[in-house]
PDB file of N, CA and C in Angstrom:
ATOM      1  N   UNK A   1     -25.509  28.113  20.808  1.00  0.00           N
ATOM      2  CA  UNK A   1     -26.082  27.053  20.005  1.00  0.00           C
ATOM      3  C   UNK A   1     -24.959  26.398  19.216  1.00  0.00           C
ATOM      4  N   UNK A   2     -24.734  24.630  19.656  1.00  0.00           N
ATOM      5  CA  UNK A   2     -23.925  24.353  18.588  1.00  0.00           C
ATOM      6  C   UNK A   2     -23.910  24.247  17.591  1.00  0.00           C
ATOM      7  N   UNK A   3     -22.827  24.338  16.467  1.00  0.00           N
ATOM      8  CA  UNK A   3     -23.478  23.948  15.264  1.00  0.00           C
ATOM      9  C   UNK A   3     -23.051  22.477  14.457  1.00  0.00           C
ATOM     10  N   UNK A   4     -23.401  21.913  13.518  1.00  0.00           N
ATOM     11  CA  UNK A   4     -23.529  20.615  13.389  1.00  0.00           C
ATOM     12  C   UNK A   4     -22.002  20.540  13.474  1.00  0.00           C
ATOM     13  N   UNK A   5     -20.766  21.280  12.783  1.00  0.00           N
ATOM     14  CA  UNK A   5     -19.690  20.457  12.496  1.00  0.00           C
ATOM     15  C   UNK A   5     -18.975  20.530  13.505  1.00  0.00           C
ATOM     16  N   UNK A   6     -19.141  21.360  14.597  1.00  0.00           N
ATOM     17  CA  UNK A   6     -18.554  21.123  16.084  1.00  0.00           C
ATOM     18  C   UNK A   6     -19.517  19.960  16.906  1.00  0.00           C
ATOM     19  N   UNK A   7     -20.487  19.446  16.878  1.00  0.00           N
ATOM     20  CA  UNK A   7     -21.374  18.353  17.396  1.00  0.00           C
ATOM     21  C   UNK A   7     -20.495  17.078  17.029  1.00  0.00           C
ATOM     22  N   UNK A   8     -19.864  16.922  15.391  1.00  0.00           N
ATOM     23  CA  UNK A   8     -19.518  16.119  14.662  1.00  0.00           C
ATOM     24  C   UNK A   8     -17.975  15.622  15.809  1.00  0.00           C
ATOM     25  N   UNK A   9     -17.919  14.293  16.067  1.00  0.00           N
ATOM     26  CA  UNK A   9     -16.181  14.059  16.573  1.00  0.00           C
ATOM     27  C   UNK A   9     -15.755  13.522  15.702  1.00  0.00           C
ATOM     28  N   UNK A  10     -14.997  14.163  14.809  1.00  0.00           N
ATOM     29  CA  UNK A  10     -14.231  13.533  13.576  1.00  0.00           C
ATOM     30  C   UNK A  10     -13.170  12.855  14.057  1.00  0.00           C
ATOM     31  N   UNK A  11     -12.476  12.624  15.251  1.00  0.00           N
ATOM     32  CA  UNK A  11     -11.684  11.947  15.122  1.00  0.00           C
ATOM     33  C   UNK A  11     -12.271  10.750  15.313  1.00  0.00           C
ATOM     34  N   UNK A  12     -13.434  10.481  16.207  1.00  0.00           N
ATOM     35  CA  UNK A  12     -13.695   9.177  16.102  1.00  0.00           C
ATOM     36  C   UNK A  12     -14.417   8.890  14.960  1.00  0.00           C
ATOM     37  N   UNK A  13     -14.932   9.376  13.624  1.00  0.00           N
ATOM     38  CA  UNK A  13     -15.464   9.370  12.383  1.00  0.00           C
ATOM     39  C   UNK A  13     -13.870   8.665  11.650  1.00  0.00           C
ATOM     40  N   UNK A  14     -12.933   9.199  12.011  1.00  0.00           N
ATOM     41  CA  UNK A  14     -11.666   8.795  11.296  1.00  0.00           C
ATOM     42  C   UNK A  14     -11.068   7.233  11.926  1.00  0.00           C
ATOM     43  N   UNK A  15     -11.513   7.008  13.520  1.00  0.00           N
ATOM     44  CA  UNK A  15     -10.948   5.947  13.585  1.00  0.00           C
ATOM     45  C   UNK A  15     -11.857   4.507  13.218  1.00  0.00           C
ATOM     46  N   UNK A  16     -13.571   5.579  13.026  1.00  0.00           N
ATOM     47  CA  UNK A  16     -14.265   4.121  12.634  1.00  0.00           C
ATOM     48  C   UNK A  16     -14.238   3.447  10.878  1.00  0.00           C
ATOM     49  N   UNK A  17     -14.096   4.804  10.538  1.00  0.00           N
ATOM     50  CA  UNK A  17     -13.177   4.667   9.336  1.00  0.00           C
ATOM     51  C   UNK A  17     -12.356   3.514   8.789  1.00  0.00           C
ATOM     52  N   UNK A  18     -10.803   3.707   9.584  1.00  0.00           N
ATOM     53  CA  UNK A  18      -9.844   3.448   9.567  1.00  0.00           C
ATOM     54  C   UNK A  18     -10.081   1.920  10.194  1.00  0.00           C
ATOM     55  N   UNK A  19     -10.698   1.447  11.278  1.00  0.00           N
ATOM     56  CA  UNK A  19     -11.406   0.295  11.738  1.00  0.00           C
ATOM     57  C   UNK A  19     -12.439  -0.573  10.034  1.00  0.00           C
ATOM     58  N   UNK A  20     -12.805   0.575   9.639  1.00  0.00           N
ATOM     59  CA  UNK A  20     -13.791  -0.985   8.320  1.00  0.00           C
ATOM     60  C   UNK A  20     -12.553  -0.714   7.073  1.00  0.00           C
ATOM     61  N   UNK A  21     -11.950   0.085   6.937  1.00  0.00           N
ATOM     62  CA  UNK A  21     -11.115   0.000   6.092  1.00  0.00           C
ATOM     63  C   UNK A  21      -9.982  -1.226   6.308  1.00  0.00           C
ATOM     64  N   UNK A  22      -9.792  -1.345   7.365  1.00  0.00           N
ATOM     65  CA  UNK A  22      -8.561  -2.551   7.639  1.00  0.00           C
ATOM     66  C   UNK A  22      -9.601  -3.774   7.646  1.00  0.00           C
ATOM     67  N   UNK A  23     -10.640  -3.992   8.188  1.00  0.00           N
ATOM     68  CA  UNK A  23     -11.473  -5.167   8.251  1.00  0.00           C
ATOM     69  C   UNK A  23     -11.571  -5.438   6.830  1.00  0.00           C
ATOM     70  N   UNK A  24     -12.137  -4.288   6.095  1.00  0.00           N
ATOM     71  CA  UNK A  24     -12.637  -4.822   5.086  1.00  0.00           C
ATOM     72  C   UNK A  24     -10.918  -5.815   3.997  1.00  0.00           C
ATOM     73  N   UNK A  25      -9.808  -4.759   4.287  1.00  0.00           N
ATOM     74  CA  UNK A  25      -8.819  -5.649   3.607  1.00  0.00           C
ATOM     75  C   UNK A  25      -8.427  -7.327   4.275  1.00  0.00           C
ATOM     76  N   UNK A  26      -8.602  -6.730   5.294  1.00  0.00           N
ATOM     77  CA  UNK A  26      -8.508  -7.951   6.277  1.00  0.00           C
ATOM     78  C   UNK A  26      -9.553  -9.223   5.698  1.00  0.00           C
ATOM     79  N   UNK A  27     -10.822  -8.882   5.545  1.00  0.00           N
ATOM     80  CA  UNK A  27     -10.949  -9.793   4.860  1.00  0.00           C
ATOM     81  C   UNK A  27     -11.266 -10.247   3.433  1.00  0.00           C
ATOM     82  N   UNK A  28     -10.902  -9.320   2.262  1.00  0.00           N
ATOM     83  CA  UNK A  28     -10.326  -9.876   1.503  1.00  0.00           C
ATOM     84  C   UNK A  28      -9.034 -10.716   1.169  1.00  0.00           C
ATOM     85  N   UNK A  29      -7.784 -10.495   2.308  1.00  0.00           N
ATOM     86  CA  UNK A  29      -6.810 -11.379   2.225  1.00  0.00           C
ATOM     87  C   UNK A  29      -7.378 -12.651   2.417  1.00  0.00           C
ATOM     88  N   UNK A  30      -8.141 -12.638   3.712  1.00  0.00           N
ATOM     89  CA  UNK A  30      -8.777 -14.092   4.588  1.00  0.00           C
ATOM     90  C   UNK A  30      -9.438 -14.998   3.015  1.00  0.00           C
ATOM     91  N   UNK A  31     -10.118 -13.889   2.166  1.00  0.00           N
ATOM     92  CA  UNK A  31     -11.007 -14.814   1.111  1.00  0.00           C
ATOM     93  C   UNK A  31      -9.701 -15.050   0.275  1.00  0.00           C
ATOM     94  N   UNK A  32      -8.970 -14.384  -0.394  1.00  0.00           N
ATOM     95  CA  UNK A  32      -7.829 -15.047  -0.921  1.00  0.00           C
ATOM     96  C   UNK A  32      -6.713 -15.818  -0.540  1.00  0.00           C
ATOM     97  N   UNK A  33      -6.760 -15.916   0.717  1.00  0.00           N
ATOM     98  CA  UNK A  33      -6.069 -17.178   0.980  1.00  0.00           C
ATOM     99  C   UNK A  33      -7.199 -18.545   1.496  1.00  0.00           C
ATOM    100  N   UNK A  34      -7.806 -18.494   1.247  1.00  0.00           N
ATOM    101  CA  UNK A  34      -9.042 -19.650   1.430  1.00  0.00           C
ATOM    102  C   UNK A  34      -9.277 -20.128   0.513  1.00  0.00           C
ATOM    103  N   UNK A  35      -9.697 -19.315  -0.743  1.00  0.00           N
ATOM    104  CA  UNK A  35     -10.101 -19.244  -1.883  1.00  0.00           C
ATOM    105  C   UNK A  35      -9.636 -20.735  -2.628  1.00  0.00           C
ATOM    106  N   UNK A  36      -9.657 -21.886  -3.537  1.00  0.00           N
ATOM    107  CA  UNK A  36      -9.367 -22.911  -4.313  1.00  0.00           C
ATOM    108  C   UNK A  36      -8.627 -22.128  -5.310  1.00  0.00           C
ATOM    109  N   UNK A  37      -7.680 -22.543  -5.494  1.00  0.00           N
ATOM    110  CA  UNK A  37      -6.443 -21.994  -6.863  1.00  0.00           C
ATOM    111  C   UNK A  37      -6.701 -23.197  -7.880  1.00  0.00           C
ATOM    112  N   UNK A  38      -6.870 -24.942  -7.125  1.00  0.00           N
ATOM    113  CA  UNK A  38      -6.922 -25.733  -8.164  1.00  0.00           C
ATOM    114  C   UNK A  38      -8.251 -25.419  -9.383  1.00  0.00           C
ATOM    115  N   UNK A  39      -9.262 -24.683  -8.668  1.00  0.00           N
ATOM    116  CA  UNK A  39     -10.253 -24.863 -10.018  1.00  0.00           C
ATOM    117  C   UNK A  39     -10.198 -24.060 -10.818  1.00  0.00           C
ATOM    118  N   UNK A  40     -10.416 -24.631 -12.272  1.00  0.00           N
ATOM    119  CA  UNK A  40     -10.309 -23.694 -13.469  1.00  0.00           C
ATOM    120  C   UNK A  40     -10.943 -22.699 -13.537  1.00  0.00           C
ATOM    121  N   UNK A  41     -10.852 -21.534 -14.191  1.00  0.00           N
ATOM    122  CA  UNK A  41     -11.395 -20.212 -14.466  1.00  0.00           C
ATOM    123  C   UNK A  41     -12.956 -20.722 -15.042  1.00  0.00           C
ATOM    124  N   UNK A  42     -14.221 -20.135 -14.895  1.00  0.00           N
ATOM    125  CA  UNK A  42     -15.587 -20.280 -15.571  1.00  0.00           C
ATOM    126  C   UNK A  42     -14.928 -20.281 -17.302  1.00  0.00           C
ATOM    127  N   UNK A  43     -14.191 -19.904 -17.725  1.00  0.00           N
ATOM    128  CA  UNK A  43     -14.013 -19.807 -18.869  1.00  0.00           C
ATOM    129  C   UNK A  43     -13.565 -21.338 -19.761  1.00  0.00           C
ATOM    130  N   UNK A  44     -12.674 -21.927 -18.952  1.00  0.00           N
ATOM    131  CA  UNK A  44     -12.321 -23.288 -19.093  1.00  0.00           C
ATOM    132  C   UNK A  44     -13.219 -24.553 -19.008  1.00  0.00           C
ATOM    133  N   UNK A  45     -14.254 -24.310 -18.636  1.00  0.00           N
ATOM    134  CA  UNK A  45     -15.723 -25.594 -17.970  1.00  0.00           C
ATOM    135  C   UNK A  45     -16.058 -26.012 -19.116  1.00  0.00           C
ATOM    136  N   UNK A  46     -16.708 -27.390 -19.270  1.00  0.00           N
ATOM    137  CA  UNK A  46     -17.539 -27.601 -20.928  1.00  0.00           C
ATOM    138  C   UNK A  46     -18.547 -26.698 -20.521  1.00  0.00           C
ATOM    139  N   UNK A  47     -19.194 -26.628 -22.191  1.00  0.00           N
ATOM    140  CA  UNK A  47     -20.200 -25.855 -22.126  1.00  0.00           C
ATOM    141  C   UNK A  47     -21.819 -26.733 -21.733  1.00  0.00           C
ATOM    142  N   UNK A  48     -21.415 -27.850 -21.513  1.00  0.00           N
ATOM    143  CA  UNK A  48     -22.556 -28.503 -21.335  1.00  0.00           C
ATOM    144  C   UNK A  48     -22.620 -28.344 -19.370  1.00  0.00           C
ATOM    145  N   UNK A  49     -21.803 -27.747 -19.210  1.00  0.00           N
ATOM    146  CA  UNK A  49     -22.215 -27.564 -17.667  1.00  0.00           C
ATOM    147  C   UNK A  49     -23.492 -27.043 -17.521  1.00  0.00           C
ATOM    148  N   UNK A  50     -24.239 -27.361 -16.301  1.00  0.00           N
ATOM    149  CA  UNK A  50     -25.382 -26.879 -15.606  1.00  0.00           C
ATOM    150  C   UNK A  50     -25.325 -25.818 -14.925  1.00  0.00           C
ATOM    151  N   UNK A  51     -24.388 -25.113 -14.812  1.00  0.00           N
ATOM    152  CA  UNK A  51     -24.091 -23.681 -13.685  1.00  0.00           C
ATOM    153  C   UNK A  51     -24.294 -22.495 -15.129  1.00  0.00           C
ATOM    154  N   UNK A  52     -24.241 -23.182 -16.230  1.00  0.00           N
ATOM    155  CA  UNK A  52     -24.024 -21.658 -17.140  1.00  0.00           C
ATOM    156  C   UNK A  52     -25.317 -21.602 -17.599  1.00  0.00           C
ATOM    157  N   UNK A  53     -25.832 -19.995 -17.619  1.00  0.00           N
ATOM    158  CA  UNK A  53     -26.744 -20.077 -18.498  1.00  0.00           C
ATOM    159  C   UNK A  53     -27.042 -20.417 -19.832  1.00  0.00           C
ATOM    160  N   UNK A  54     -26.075 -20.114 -20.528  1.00  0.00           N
ATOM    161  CA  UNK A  54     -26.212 -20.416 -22.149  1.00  0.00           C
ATOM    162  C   UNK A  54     -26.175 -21.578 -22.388  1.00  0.00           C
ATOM    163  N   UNK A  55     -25.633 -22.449 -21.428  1.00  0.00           N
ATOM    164  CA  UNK A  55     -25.957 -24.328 -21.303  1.00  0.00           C
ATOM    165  C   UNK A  55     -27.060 -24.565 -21.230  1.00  0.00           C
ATOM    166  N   UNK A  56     -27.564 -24.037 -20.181  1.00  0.00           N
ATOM    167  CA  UNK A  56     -28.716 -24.374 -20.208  1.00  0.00           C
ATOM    168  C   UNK A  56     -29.800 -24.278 -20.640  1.00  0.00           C
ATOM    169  N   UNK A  57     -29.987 -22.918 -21.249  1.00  0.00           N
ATOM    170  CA  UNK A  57     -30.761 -22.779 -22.341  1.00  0.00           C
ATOM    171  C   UNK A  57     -30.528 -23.265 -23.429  1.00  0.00           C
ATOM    172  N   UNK A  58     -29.400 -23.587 -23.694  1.00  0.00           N
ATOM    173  CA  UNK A  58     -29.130 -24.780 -25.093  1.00  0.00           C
ATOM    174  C   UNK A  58     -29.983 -26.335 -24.998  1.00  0.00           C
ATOM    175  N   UNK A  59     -29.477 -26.650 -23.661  1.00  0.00           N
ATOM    176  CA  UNK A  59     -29.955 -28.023 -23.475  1.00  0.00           C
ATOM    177  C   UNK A  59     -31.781 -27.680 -23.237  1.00  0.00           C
ATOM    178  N   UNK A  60     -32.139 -26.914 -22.550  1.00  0.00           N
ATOM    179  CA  UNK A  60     -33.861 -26.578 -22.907  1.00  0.00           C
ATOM    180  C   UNK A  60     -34.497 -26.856 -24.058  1.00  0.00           C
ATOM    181  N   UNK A  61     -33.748 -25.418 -25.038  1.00  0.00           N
ATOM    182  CA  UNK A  61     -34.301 -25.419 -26.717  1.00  0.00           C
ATOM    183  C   UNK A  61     -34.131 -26.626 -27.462  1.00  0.00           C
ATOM    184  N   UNK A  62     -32.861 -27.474 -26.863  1.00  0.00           N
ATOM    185  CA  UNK A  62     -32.813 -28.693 -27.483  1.00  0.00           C
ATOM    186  C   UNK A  62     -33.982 -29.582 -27.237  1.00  0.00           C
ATOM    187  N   UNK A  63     -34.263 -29.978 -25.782  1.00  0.00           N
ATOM    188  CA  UNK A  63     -35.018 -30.910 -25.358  1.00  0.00           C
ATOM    189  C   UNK A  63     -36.493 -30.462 -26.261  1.00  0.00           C
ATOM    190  N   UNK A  64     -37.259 -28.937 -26.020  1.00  0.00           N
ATOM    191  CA  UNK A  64     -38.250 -28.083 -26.228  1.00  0.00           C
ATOM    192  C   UNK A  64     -38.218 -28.219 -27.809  1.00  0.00           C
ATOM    193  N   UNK A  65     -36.971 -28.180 -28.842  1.00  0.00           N
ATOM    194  CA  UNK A  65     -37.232 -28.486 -29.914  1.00  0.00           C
ATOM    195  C   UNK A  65     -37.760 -30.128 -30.416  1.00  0.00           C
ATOM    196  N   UNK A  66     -37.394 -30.958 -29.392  1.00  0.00           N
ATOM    197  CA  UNK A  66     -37.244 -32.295 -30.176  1.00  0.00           C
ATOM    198  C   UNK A  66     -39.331 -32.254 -29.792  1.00  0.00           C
ATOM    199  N   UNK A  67     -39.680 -32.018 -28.449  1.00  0.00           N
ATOM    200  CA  UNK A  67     -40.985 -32.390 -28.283  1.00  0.00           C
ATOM    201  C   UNK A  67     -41.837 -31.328 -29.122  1.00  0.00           C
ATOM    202  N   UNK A  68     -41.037 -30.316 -29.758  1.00  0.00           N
ATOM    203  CA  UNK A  68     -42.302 -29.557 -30.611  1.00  0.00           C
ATOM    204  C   UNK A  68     -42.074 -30.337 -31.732  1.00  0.00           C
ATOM    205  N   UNK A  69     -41.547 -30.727 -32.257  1.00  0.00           N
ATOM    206  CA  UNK A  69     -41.018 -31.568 -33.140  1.00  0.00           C
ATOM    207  C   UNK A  69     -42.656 -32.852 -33.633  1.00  0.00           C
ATOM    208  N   UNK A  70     -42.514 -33.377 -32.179  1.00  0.00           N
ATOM    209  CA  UNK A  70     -43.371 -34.772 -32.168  1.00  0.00           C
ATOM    210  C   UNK A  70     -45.013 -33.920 -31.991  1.00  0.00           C
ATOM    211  N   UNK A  71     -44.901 -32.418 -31.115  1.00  0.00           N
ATOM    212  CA  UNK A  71     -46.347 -32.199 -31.427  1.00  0.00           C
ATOM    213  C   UNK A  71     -46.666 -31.969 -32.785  1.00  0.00           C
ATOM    214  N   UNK A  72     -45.868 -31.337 -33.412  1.00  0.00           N
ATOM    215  CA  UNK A  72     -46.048 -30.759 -34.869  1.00  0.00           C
ATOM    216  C   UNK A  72     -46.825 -31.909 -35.880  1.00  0.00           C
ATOM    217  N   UNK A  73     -46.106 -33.165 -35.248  1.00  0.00           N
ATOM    218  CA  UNK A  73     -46.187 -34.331 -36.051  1.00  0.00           C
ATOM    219  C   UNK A  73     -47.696 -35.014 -35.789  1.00  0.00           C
ATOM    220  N   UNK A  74     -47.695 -34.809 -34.685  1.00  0.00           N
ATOM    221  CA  UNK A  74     -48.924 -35.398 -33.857  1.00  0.00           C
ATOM    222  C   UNK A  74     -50.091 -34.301 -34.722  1.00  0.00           C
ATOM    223  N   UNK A  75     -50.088 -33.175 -34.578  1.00  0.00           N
ATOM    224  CA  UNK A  75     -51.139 -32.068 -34.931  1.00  0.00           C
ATOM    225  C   UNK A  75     -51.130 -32.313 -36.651  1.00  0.00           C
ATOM    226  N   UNK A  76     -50.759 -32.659 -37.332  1.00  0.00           N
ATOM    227  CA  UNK A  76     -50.763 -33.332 -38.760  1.00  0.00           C
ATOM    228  C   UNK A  76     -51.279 -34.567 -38.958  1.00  0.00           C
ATOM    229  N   UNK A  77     -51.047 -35.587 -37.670  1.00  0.00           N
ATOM    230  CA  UNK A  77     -51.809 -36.736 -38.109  1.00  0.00           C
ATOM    231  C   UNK A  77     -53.028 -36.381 -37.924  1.00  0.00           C
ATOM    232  N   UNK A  78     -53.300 -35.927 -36.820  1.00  0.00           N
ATOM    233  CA  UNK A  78     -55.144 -35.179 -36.261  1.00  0.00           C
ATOM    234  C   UNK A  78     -55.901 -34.961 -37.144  1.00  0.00           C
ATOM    235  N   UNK A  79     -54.953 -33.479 -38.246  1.00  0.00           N
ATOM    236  CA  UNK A  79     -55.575 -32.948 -39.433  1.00  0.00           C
ATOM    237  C   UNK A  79     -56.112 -33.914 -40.243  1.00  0.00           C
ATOM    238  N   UNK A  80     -54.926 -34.626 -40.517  1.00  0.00           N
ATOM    239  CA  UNK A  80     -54.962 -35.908 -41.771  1.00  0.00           C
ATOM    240  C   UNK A  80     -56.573 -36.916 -41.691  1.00  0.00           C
ATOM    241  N   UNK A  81     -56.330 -37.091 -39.982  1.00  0.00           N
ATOM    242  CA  UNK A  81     -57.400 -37.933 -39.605  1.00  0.00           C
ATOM    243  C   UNK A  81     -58.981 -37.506 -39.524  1.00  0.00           C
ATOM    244  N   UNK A  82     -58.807 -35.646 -39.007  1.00  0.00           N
ATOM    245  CA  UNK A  82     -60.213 -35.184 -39.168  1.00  0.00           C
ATOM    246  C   UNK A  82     -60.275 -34.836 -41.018  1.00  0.00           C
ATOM    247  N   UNK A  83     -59.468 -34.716 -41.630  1.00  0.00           N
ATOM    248  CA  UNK A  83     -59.971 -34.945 -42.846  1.00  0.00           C
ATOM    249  C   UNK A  83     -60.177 -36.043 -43.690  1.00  0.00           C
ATOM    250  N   UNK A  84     -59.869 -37.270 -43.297  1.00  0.00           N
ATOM    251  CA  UNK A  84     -60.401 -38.032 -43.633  1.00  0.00           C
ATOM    252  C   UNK A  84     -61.955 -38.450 -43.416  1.00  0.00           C
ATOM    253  N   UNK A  85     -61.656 -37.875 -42.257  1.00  0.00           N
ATOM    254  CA  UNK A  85     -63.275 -38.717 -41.522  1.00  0.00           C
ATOM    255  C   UNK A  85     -64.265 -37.412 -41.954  1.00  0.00           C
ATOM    256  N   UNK A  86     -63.839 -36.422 -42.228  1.00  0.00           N
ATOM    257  CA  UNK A  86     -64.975 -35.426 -43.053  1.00  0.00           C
ATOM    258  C   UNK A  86     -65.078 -35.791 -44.521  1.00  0.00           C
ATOM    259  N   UNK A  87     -63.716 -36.413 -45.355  1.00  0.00           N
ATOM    260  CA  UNK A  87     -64.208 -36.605 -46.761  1.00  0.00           C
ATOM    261  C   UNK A  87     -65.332 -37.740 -46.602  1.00  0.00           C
ATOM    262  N   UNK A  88     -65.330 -38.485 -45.781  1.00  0.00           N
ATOM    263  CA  UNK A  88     -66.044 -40.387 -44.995  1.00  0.00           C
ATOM    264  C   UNK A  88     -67.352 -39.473 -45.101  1.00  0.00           C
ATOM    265  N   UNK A  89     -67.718 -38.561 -44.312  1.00  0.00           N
ATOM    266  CA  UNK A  89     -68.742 -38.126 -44.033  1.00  0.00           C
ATOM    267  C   UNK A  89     -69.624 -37.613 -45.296  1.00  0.00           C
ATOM    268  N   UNK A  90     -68.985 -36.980 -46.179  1.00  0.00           N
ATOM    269  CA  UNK A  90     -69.631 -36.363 -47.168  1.00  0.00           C
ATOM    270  C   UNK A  90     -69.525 -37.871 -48.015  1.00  0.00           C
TER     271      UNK A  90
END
């Protein structure tokens, strides 16, 4: 009866190995020489870019503040107006 680690062909375990180990450097060179050097680091971008999150949630809360803004305003005239028309009433 064999047993598992004589079943096992380690040498071909070592050459498939040795096969994704070179691919895999292989293509990280391929992505670093492809790669754009001219564009700036994420760190350098305005912050009003659209790719960052914290932009964009800035520009949201901004927009989201100005229209709570006008409901706030709106929901005060309402009040103003149903209390008028209840003092009218009495």
């Amino acid at each position: 009866m064999p047993l598992v680690p004589e079943a096992i062909p380690f040498d071909l375990l070592y050459i498939v190995g040795a096969v994704i180990l070179v691919g895999a450097v292989g293509y990280g060179v391929v992505k670093w020489l492809v790669s754009d050097d001219d564009s700036p680091p994420p760190e350098s971008k305005p912050a009003e870019s659209y790719g960052y999150p914290l932009a964009s949630w800035r520009y949201i809360y901004d927009l989201d503040k100005a229209g709570a803004n006008r409901e706030i305003q709106s929901v005060h005239e309402q009040a103003e107006t149903l209390a008028e028309a209840e003092k009218n009433r009495r």
